[in-house]
N, C-alpha and C. Protein backbone atom coordinates (compact mmCIF):
# COMPACT_ATOMS: atom_id res chain seq x y z
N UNK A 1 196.86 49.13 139.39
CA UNK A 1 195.56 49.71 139.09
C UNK A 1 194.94 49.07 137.87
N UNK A 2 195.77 48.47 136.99
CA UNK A 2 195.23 48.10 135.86
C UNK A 2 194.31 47.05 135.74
N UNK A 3 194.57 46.19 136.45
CA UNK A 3 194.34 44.98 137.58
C UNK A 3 193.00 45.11 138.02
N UNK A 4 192.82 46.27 138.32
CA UNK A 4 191.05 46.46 139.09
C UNK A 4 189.99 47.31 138.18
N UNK A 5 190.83 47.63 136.38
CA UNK A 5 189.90 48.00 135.75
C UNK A 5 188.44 47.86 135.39
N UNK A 6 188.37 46.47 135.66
CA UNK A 6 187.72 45.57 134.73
C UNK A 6 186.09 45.93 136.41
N UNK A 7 186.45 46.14 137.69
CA UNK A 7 185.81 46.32 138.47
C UNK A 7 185.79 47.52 139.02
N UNK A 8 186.16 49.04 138.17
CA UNK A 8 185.87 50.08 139.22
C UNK A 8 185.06 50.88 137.75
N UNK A 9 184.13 51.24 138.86
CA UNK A 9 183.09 52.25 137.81
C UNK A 9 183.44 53.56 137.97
N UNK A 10 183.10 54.61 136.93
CA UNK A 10 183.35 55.97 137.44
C UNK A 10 181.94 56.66 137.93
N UNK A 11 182.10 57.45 138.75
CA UNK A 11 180.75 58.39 139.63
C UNK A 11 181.29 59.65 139.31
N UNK A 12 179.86 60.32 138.46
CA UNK A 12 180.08 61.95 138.11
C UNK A 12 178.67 62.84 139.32
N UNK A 13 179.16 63.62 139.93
CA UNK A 13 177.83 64.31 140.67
C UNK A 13 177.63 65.62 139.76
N UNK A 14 176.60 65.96 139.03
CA UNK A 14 176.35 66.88 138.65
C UNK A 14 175.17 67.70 138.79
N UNK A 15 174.82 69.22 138.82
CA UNK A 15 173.64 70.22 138.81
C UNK A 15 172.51 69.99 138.42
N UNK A 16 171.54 69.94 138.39
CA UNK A 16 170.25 69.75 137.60
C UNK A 16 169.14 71.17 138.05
N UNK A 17 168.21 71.67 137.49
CA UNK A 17 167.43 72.62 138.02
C UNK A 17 165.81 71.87 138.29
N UNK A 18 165.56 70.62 137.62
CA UNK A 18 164.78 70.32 137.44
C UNK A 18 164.70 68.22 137.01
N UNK A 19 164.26 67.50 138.40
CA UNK A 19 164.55 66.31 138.49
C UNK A 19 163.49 65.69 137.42
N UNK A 20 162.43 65.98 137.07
CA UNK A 20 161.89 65.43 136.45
C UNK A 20 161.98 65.67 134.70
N UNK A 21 162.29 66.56 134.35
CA UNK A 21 162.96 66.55 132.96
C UNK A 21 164.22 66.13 132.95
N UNK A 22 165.28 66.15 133.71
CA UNK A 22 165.98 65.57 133.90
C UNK A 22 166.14 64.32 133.86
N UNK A 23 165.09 62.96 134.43
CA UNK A 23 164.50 62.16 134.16
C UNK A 23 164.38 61.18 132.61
N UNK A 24 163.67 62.86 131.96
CA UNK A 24 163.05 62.41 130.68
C UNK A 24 164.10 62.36 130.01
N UNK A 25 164.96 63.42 130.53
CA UNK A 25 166.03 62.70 128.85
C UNK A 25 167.14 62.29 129.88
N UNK A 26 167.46 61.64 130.37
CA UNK A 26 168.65 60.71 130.87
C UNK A 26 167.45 58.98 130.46
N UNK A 27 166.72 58.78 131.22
CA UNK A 27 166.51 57.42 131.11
C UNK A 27 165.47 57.49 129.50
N UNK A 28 164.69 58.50 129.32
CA UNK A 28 163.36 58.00 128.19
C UNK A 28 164.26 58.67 127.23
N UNK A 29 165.09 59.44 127.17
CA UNK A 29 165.86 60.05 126.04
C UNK A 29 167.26 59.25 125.45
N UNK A 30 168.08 59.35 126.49
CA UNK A 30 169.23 58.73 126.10
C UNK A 30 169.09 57.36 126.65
N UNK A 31 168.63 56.61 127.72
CA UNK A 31 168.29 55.34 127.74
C UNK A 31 169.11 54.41 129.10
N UNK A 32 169.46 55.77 129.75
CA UNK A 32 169.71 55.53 131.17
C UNK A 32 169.05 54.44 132.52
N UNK A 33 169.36 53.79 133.09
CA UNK A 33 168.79 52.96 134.21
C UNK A 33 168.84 54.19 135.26
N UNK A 34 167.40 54.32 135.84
CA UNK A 34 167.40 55.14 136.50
C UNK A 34 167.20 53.76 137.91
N UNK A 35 167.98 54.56 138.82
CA UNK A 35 168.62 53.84 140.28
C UNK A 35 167.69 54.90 141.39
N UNK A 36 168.43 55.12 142.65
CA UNK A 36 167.82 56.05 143.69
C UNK A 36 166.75 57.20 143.16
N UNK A 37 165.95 57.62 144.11
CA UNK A 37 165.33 58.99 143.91
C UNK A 37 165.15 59.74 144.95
N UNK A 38 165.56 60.67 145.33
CA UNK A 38 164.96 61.67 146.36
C UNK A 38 164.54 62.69 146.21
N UNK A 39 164.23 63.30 146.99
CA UNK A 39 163.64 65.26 146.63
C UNK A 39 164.65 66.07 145.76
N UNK A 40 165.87 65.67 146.58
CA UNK A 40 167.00 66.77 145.93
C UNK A 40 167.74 65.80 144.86
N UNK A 41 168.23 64.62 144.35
CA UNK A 41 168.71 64.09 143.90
C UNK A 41 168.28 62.53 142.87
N UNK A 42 168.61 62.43 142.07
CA UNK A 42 168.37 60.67 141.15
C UNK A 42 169.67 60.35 140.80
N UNK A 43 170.09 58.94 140.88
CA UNK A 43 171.29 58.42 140.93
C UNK A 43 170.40 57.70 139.32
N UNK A 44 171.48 57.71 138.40
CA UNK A 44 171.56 57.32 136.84
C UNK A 44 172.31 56.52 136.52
N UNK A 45 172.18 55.37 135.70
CA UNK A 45 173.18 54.59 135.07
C UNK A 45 173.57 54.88 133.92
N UNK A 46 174.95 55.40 133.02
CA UNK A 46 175.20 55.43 132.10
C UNK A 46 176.19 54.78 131.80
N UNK A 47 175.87 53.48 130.88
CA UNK A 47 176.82 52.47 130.38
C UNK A 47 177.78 51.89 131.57
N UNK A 48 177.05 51.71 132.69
CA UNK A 48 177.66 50.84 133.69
C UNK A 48 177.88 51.83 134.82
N UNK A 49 177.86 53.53 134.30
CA UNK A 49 178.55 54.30 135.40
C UNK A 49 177.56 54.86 135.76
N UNK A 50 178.32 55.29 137.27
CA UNK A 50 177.25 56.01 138.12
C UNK A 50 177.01 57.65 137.89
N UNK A 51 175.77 58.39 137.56
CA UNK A 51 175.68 59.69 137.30
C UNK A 51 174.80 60.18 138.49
N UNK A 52 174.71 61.29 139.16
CA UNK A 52 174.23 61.62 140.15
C UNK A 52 173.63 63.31 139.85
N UNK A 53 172.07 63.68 139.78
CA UNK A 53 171.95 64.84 139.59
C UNK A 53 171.24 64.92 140.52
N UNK A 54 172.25 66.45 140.92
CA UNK A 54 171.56 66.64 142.44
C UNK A 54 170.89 68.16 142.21
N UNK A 55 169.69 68.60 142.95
CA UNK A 55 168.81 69.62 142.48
C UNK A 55 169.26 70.94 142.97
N UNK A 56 169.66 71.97 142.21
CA UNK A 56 170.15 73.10 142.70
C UNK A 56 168.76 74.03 142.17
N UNK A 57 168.80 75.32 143.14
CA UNK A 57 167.82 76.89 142.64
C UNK A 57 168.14 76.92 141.17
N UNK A 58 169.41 76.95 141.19
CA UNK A 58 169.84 77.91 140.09
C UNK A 58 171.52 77.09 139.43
N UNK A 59 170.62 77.21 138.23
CA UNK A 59 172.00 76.40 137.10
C UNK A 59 173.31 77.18 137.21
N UNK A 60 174.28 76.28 137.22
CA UNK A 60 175.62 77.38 137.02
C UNK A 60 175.65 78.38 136.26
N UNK A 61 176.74 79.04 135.91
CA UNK A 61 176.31 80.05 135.02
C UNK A 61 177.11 79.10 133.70
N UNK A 62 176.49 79.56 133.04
CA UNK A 62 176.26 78.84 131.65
C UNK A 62 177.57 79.16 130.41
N UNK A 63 177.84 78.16 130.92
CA UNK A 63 179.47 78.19 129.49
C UNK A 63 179.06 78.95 128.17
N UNK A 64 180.37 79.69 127.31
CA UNK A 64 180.28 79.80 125.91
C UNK A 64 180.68 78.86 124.95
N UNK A 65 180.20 78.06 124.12
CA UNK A 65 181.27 76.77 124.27
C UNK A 65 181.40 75.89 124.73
N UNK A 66 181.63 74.46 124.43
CA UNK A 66 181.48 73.42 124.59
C UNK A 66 182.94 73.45 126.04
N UNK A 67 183.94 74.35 126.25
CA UNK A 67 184.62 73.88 127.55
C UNK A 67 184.22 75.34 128.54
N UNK A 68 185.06 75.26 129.20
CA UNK A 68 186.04 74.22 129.92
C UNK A 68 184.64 73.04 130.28
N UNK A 69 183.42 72.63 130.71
CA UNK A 69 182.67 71.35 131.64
C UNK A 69 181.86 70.95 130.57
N UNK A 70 182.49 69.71 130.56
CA UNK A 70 181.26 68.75 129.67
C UNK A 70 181.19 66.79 129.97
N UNK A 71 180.70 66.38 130.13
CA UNK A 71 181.23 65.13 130.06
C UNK A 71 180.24 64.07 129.23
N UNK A 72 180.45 62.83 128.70
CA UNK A 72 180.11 61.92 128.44
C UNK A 72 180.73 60.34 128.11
N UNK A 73 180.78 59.79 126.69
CA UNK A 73 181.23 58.66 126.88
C UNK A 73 182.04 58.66 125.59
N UNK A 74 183.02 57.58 125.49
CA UNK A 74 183.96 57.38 124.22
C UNK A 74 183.52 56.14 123.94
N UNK A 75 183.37 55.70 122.58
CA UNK A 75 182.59 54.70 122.05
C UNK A 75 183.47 53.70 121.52
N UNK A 76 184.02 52.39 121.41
CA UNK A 76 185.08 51.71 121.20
C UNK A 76 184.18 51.33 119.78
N UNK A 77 183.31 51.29 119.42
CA UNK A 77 182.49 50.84 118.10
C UNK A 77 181.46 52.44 117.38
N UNK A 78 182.16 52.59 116.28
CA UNK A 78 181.55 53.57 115.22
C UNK A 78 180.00 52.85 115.78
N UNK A 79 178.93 51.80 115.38
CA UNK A 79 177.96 51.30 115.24
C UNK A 79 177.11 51.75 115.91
N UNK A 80 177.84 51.77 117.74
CA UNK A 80 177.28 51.69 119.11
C UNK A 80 177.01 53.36 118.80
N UNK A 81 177.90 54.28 118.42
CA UNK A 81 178.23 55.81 118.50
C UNK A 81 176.87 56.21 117.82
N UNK A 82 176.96 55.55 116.22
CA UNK A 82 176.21 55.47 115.64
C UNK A 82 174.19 55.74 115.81
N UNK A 83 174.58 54.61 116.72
CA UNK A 83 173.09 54.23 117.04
C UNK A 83 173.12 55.30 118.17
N UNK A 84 173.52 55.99 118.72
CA UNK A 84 173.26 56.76 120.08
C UNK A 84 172.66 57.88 119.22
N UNK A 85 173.31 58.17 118.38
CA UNK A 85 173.33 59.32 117.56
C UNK A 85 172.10 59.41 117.18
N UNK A 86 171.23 58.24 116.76
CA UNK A 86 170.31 58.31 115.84
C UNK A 86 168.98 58.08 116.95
N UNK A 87 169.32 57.50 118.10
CA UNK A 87 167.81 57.35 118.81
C UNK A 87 168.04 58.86 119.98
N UNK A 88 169.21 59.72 119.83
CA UNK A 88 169.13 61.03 120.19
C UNK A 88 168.45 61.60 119.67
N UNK A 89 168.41 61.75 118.22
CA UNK A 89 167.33 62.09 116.97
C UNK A 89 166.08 61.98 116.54
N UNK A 90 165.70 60.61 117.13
CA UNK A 90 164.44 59.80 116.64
C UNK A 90 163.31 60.32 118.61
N UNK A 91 164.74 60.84 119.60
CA UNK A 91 163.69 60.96 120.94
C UNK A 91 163.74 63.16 121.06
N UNK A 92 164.28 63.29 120.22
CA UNK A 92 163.85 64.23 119.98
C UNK A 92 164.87 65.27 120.97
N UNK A 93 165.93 64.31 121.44
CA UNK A 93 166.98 65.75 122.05
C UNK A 93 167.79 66.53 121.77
N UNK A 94 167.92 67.36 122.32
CA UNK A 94 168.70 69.21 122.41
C UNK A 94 170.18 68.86 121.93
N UNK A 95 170.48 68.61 120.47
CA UNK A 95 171.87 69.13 119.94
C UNK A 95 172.93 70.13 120.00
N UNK A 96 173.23 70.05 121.17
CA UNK A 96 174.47 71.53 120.76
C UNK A 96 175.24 71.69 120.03
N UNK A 97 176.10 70.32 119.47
CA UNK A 97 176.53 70.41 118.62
C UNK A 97 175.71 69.48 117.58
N UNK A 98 175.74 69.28 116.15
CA UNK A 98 175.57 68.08 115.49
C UNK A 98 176.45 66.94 115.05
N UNK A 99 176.24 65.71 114.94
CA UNK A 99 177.06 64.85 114.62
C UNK A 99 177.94 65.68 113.28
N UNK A 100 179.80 65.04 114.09
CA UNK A 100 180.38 65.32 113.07
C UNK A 100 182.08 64.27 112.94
N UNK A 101 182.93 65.38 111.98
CA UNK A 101 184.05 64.32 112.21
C UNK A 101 185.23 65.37 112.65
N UNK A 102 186.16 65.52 113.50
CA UNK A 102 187.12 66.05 113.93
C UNK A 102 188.49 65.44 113.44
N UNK A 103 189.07 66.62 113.15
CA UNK A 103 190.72 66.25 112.51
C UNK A 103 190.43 64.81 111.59
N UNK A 104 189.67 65.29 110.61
CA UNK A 104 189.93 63.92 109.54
C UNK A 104 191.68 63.43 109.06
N UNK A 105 191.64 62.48 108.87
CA UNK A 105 193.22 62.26 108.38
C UNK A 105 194.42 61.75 109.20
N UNK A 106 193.84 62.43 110.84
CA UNK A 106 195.05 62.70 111.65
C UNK A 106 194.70 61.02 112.72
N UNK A 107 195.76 60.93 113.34
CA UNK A 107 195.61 59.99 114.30
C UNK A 107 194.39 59.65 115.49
N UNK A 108 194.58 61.31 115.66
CA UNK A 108 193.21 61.69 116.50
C UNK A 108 191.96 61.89 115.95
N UNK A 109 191.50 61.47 114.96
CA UNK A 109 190.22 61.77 113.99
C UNK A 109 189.12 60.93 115.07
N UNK A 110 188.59 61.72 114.97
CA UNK A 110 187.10 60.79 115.71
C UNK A 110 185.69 61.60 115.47
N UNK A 111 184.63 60.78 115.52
CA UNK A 111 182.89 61.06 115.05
C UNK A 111 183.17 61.71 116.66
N UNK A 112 181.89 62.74 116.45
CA UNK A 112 181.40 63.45 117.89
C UNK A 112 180.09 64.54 117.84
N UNK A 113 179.23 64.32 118.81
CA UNK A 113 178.13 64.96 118.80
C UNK A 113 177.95 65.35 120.23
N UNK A 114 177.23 66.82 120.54
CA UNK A 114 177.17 67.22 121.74
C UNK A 114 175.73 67.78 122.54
N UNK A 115 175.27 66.90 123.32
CA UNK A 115 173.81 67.48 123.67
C UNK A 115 173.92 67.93 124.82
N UNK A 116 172.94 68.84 124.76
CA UNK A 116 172.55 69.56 126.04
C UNK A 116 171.20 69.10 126.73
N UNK A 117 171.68 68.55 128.00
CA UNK A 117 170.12 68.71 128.94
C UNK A 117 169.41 69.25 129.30
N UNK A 118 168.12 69.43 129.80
CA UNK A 118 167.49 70.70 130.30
C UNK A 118 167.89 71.36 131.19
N UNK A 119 168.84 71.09 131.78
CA UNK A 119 169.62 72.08 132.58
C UNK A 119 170.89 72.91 132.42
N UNK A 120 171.28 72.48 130.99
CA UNK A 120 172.08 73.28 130.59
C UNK A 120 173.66 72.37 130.47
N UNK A 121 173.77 70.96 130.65
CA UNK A 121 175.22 70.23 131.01
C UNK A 121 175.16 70.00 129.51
N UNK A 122 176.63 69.93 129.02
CA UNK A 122 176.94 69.52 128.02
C UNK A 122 177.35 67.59 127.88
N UNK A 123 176.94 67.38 127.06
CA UNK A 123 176.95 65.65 127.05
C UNK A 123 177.79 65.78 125.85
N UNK A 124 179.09 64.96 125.66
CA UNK A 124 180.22 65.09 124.43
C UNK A 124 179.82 63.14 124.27
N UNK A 125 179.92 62.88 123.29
CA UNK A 125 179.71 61.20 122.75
C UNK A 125 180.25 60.78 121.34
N UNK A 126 181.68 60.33 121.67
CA UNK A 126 182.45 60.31 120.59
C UNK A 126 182.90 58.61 119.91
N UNK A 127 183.87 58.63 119.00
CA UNK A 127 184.29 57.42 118.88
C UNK A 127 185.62 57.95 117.85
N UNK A 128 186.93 57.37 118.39
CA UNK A 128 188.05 57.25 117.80
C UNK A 128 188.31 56.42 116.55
N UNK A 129 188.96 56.90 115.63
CA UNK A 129 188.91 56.07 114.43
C UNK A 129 190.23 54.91 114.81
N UNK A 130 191.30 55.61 115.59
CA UNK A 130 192.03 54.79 115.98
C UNK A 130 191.94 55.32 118.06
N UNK A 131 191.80 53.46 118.33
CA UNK A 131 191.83 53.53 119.40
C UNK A 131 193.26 54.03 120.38
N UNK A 132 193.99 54.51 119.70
CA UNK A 132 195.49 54.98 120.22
C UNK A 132 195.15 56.27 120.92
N UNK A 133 193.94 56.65 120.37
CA UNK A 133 193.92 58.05 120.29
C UNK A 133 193.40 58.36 121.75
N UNK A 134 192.31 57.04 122.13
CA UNK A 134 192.02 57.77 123.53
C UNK A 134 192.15 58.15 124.55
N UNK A 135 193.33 57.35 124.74
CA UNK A 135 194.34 57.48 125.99
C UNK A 135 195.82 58.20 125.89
N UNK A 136 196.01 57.81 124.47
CA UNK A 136 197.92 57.98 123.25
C UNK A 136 198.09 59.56 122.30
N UNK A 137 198.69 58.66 121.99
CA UNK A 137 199.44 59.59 120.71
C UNK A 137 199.33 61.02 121.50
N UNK A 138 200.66 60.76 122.59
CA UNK A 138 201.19 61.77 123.12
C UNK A 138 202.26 63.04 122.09
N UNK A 139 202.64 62.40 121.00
CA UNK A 139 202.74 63.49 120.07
C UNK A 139 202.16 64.26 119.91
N UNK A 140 200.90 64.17 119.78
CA UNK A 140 199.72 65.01 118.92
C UNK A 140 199.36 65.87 120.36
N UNK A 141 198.80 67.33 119.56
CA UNK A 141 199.23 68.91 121.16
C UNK A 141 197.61 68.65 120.98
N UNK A 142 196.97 68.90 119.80
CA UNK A 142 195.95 69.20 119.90
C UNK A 142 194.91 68.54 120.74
N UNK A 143 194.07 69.17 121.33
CA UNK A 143 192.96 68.89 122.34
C UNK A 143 191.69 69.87 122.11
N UNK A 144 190.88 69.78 121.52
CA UNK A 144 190.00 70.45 121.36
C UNK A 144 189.74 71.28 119.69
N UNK A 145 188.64 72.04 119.97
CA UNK A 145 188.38 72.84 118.52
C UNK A 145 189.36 74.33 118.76
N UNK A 146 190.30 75.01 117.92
CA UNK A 146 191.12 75.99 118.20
C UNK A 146 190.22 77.44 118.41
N UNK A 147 188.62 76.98 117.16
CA UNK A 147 187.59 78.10 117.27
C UNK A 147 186.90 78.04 118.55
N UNK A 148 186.79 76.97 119.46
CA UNK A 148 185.78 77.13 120.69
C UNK A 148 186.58 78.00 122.02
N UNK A 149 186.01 78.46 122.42
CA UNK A 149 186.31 79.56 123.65
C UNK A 149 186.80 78.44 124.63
N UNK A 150 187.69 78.51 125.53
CA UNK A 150 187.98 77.60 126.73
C UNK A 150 187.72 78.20 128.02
């Protein structure tokens, strides 16, 4: 499998209530290649991968807390993280969380900020201080904030 990294993309299908704000902050917000369009659905590029929001009545019901459903991207460069951070800021989108730093000190220390779309999905966009951390350091239990609800 390791072998075909370099050529398999990942595909997320997720909820939307509303395709055209949806729109605004995937491609004019965060800076997405917007691909397909239909009535019920827009196929999205984020950083090579495929995102798919497909149009539901009615949003899930709405987490307390950043888990158990969130997804986004892990940043191999502070710079790249950096800059996401700041033209999130400068386009004017929905912070759930604010940029910050998790477990300073520890192996697992990493920058992370969390936005919300107009439909309510949580977007997590981080960067590891050590790259061991993103896949490793099977020692370490911790996974998450101990204060956030799961």
């Amino acid at each position: 499998m390791d072998n075909l990294v370099a050529r398999i993309l990942f595909h997320l299908a997720f909820p939307v209530t509303d395709l055209e704000a949806t729109k605004k902050f995937y491609v004019d917000g965060l800076g997405c290649t917007l691909g397909r369009e239909s009535k019920s659905a827009v196929i999205l590029g984020l950083a090579g991968h495929q995102l798919v929001a497909h149009l539901v009545k009615d949003s899930a019901t709405t987490q307390k807390g950043i888990y158990p459903r969130h997804f986004g991207l892990v940043f191999t460069s502070e710079k790249d993280w950096q800059a996401l951070a700041d033209r999130a800021k400068a386009k004017g989108l929905k912070f759930y969380q604010e940029p910050r730093r998790r477990y300073p000190g520890k192996t697992i220390e990493h920058l992370t900020f969390f936005l919300e779309d107009p439909s309510g999905n949580l977007l997590e966009f981080k960067h590891y201080r050590n790259e061991s951390a993103i896949l490793g350091e099977r020692g370490s239990a911790e996974i998450g904030d101990l204060g956030e609800p799961r």
